[in-house]
N, C-alpha and C. Protein backbone atom coordinates (compact mmCIF):
# COMPACT_ATOMS: atom_id res chain seq x y z
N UNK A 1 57.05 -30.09 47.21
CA UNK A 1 56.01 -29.64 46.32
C UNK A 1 55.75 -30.73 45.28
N UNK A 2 54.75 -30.99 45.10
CA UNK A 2 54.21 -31.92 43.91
C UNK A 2 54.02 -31.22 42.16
N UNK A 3 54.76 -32.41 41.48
CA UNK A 3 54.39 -31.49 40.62
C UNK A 3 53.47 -32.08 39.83
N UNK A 4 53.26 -30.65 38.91
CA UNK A 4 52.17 -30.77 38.11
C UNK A 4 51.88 -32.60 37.18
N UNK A 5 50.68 -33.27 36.77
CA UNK A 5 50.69 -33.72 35.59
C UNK A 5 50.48 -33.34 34.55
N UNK A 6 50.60 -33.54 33.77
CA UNK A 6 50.30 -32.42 32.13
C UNK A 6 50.11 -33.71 31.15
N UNK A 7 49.33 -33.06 29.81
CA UNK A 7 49.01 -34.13 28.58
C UNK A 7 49.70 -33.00 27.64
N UNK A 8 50.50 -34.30 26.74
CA UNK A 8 51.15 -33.59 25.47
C UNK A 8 51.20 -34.51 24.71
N UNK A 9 50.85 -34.26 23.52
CA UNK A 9 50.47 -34.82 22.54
C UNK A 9 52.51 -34.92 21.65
N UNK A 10 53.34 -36.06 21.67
CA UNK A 10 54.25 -36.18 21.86
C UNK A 10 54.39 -36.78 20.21
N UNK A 11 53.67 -37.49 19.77
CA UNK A 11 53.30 -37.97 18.50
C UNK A 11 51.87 -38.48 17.87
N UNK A 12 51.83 -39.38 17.45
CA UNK A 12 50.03 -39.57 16.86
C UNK A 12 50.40 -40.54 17.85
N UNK A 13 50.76 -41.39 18.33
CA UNK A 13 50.44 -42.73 19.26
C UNK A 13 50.83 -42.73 20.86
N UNK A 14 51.68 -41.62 21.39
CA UNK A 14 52.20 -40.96 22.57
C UNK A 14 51.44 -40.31 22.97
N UNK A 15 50.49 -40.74 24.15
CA UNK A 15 49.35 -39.90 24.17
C UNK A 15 49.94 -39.24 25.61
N UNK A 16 49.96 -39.14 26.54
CA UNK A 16 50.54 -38.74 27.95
C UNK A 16 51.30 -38.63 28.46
N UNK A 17 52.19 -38.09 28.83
CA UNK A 17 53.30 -37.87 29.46
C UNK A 17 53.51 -37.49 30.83
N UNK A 18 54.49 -37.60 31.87
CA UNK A 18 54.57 -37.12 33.09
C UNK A 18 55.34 -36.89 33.84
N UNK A 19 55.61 -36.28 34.95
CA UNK A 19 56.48 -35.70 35.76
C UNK A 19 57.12 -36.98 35.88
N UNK A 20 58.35 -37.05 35.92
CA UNK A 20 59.26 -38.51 36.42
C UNK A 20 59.11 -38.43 37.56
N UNK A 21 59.54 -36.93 38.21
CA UNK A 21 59.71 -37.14 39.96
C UNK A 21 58.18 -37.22 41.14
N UNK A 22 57.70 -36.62 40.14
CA UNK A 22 56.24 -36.90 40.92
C UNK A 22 55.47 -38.19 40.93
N UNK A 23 55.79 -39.37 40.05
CA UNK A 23 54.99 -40.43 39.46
C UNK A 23 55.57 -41.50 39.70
N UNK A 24 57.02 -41.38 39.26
CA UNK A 24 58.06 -42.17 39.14
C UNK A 24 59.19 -42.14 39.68
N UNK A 25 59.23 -42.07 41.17
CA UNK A 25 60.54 -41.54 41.88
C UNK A 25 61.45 -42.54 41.68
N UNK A 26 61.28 -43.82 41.65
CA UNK A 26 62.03 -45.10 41.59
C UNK A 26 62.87 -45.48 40.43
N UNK A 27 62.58 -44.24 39.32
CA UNK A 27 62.95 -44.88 38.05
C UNK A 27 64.57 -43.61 38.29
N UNK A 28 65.43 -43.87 37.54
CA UNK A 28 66.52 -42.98 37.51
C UNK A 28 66.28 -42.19 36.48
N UNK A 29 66.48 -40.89 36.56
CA UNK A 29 66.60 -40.18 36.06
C UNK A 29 67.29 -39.63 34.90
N UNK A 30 67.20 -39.54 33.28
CA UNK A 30 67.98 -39.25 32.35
C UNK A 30 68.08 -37.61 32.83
N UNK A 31 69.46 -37.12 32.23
CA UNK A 31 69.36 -35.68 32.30
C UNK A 31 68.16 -35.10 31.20
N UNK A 32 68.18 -35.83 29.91
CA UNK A 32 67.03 -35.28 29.57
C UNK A 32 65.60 -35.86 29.38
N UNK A 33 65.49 -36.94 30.08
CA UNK A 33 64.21 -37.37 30.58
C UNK A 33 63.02 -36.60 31.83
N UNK A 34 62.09 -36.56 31.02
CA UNK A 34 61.11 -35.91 31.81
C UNK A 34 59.77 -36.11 32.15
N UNK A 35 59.66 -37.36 31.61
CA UNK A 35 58.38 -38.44 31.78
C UNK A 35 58.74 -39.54 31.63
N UNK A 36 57.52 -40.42 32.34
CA UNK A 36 57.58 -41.62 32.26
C UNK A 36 55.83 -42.59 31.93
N UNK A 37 56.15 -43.67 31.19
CA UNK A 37 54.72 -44.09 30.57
C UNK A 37 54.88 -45.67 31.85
N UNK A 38 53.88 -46.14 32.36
CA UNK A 38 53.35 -47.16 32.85
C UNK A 38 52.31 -47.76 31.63
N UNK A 39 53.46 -48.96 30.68
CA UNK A 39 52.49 -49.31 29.55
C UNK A 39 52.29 -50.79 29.75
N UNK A 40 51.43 -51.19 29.23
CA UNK A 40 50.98 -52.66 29.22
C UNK A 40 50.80 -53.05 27.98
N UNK A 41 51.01 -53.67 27.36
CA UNK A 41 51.34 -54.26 25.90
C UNK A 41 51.09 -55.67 25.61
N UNK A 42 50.16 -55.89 24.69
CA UNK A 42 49.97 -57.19 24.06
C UNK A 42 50.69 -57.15 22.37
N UNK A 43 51.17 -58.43 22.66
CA UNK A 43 52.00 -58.80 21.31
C UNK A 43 51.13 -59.93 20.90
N UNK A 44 51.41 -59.64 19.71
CA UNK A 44 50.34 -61.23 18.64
C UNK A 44 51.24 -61.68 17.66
N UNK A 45 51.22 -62.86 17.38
CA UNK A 45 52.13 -63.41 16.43
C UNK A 45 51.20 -64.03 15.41
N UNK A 46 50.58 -63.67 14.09
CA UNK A 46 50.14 -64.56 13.37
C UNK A 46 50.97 -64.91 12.11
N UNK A 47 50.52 -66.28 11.46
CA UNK A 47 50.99 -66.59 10.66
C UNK A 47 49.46 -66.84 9.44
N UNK A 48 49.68 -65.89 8.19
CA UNK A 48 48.81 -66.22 6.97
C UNK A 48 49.07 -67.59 6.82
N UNK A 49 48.40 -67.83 6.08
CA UNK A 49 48.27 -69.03 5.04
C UNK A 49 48.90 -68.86 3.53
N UNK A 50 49.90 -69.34 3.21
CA UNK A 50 51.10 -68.89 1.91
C UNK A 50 50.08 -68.74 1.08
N UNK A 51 48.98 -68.95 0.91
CA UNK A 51 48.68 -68.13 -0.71
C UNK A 51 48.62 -66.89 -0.71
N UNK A 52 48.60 -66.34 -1.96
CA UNK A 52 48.87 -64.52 -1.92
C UNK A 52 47.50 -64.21 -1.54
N UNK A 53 46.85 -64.74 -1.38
CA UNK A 53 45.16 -63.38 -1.57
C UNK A 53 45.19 -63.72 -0.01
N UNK A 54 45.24 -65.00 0.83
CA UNK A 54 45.17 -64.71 2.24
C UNK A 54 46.29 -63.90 2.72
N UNK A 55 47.87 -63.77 2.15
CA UNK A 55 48.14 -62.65 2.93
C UNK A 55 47.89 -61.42 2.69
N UNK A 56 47.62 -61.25 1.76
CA UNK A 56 47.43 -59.50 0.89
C UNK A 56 46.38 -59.66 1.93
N UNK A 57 44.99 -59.80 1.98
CA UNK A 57 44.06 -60.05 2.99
C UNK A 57 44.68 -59.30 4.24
N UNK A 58 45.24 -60.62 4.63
CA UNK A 58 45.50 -60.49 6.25
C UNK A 58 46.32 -58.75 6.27
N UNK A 59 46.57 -58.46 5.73
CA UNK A 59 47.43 -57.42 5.45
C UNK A 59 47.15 -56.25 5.56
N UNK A 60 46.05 -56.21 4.68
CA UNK A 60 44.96 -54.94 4.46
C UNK A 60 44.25 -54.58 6.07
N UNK A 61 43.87 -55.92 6.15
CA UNK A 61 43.27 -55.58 7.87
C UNK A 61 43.62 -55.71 8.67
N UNK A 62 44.59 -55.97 8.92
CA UNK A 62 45.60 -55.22 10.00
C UNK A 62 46.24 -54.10 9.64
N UNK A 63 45.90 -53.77 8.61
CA UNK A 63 46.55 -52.15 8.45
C UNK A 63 45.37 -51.09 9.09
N UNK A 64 43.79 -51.91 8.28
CA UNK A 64 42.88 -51.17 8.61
C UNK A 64 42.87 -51.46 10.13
N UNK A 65 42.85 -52.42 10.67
CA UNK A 65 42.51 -52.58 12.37
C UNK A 65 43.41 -51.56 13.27
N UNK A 66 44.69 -51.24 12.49
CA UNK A 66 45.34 -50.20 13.21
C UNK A 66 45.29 -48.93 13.07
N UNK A 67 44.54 -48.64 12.10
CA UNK A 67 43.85 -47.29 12.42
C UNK A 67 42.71 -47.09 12.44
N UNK A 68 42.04 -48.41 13.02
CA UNK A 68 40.74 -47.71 13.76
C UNK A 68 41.28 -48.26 15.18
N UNK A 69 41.75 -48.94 16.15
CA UNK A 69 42.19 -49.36 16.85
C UNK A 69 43.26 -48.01 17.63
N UNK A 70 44.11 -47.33 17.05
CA UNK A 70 45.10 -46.49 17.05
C UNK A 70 44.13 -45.20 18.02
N UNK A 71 42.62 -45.18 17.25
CA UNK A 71 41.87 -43.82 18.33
C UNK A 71 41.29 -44.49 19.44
N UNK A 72 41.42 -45.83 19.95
CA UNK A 72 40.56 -46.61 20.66
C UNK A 72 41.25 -45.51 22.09
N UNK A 73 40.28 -44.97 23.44
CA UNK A 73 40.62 -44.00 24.24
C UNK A 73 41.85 -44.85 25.18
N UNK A 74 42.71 -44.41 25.72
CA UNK A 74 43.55 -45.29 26.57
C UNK A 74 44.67 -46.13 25.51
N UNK A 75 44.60 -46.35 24.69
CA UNK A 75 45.34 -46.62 23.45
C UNK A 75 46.80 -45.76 23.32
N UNK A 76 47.85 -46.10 23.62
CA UNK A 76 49.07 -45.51 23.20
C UNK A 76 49.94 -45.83 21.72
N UNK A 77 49.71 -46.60 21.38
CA UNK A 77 49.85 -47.16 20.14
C UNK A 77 49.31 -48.81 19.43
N UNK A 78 48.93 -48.80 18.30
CA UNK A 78 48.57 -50.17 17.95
C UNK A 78 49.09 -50.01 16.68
N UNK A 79 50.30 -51.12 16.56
CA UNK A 79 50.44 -51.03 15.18
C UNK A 79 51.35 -52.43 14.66
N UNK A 80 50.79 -52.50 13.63
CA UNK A 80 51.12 -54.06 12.55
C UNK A 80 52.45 -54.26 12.10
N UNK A 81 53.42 -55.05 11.80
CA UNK A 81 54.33 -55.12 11.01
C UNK A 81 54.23 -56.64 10.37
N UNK A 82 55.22 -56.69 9.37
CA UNK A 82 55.16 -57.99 8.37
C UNK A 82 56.60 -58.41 8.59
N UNK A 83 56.96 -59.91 8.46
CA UNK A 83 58.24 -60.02 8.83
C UNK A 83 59.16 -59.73 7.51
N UNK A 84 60.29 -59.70 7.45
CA UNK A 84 61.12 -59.06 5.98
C UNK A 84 61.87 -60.38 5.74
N UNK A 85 61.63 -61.58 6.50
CA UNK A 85 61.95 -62.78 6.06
C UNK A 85 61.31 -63.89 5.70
N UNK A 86 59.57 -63.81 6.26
CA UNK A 86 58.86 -64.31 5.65
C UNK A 86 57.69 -63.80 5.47
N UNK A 87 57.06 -63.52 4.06
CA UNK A 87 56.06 -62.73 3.94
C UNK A 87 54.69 -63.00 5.15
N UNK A 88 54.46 -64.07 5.76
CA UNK A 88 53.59 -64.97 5.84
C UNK A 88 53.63 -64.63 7.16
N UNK A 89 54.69 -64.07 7.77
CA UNK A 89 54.58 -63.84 9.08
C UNK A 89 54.26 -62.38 9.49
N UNK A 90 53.22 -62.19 10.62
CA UNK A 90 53.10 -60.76 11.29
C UNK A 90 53.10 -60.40 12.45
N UNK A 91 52.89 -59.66 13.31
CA UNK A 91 53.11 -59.28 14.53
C UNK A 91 51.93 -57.54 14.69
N UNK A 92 51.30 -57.74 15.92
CA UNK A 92 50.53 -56.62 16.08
C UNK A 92 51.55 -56.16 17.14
N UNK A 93 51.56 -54.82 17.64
CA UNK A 93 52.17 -54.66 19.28
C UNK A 93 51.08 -53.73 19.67
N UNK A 94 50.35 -53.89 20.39
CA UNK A 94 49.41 -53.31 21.53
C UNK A 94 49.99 -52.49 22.50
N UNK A 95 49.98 -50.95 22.53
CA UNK A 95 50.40 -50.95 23.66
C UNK A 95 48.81 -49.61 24.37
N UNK A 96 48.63 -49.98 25.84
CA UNK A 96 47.74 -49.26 26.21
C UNK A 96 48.49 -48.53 27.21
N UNK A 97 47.60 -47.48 28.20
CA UNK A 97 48.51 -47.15 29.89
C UNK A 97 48.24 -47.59 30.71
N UNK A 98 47.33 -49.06 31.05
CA UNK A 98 47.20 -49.90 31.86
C UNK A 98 46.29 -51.05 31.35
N UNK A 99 46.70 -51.98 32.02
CA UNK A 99 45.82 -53.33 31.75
C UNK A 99 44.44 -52.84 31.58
N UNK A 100 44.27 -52.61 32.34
CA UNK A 100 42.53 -51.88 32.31
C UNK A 100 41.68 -51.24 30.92
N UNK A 101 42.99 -50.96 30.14
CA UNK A 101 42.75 -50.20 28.87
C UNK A 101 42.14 -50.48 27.78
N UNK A 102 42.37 -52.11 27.96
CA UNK A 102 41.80 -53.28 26.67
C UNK A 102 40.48 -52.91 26.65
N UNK A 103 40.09 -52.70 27.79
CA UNK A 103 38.50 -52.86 27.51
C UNK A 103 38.36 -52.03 26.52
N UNK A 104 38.57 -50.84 26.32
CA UNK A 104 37.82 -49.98 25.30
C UNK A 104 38.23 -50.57 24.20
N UNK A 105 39.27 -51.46 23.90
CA UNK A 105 39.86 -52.02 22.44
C UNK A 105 38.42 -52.88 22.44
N UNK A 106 38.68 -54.11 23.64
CA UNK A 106 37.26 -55.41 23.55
C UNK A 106 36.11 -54.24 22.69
N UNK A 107 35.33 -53.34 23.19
CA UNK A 107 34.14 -52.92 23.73
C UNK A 107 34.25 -52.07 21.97
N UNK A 108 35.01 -51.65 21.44
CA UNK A 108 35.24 -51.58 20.26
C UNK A 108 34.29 -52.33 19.12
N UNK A 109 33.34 -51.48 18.65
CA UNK A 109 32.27 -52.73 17.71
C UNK A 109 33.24 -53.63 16.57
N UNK A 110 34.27 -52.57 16.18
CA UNK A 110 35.28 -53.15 14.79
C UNK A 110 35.61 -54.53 15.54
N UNK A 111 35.89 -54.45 16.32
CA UNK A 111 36.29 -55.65 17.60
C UNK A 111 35.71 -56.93 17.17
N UNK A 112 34.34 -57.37 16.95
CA UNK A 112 33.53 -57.80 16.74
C UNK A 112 34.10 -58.43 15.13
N UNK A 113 34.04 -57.66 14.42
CA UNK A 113 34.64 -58.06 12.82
C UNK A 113 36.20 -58.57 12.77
N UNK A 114 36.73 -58.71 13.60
CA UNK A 114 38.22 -58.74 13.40
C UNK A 114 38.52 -60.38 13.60
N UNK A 115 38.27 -61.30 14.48
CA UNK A 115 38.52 -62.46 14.16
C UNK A 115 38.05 -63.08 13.20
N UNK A 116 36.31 -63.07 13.02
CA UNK A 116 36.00 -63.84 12.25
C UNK A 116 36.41 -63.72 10.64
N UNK A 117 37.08 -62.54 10.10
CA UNK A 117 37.84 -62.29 9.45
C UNK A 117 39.29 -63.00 8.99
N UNK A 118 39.72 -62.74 10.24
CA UNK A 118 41.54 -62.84 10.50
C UNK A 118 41.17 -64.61 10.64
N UNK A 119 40.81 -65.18 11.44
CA UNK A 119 40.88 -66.93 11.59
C UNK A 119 41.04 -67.17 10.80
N UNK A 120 40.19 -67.42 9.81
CA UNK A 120 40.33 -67.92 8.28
C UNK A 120 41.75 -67.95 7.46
N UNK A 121 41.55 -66.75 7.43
CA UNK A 121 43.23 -66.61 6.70
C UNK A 121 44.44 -67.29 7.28
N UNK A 122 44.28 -67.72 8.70
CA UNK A 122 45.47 -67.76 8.99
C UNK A 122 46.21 -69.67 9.20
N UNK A 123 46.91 -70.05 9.23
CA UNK A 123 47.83 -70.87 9.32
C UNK A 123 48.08 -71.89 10.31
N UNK A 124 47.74 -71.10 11.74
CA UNK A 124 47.79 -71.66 12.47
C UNK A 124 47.11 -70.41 14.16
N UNK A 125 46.74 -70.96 14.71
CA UNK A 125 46.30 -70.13 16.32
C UNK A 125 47.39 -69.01 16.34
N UNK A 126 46.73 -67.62 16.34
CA UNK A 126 47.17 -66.35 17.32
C UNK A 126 47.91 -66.90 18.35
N UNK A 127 49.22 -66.17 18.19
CA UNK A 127 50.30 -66.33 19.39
C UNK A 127 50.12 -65.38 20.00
N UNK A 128 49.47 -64.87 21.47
CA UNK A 128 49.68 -63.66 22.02
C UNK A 128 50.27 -64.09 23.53
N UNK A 129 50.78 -62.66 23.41
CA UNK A 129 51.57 -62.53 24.51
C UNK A 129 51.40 -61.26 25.36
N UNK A 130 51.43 -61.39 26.79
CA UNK A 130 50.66 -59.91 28.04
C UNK A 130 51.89 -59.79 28.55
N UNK A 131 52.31 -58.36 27.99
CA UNK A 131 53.67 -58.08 28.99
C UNK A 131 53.49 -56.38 29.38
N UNK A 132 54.34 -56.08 30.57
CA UNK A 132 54.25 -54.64 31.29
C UNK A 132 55.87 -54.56 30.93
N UNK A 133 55.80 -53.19 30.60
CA UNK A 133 57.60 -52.64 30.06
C UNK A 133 57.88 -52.36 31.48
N UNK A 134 59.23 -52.65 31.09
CA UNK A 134 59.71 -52.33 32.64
C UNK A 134 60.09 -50.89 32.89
N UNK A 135 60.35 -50.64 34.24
CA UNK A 135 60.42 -49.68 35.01
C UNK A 135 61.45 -48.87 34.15
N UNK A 136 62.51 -47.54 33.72
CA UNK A 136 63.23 -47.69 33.80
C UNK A 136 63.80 -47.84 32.24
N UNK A 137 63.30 -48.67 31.43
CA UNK A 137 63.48 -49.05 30.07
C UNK A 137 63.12 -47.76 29.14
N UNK A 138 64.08 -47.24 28.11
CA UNK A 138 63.94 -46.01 27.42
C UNK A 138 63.35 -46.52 25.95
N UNK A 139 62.39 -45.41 25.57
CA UNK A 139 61.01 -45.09 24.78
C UNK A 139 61.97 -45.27 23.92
């Protein structure tokens, strides 16, 4: 018998959830695991520019980019952090439920406002990085 898929709203950024054995036979089983996410994730590494008003800047909008970004559809989470060793450093983590997902981030008008913004401020070229979580690896 197949089972059901179901949507449960698990937190504000956990959008789907699913049968492990129906989706994911390959992955092992926790006793209390009962879904599994197929996520695709972009990481960004920027670095401000040390004066205070470009990072306060850079700061603000990536706070704002992650919550308008956060309802983008296909979106499992988008969210900013600052490093706690150097103010100057940040990191976005992207995560969607398939490669395919970006588009609605691209296709996003805010989309449009977000580099020509962010370049300026920053230090040196966006470090990004395209990775798929592995099989198997716990949430």
């Amino acid at each position: 018998m197949i089972s059901l898929i179901f949507s449960h709203r698990l937190t504000k950024y956990e959008s789907q959830l699913f049968n492990v054995r129906a989706l994911c036979p390959s992955i092992p089983i926790h006793p209390t695991s009962t879904y599994c996410i197929m996520v695709y994730t972009i990481v960004v590494h920027l670095r401000a520019k040390a004066d205070e008003e470009s990072i306060s800047k850079l700061k603000a909008k990536l706070v704002e980019a992650s919550n308008v970004y956060s309802n983008d559809k296909e979106t499992i989470s988008w969210f900013v952090m600052q490093s706690v060793f150097d103010k100057q450093d940040f990191t976005i983590v992207e995560r969607y439920e398939k490669e395919s997902s970006q588009e609605y981030h691209l296709n996003n008008p805010y989309w449009k406002t977000f580099d020509p913004y962010v370049i300026p401020l920053l230090e040196k070229d966006m470090d990004m990085h395209r990775l798929e979580e592995l099989e198997g690896s716990t949430m």
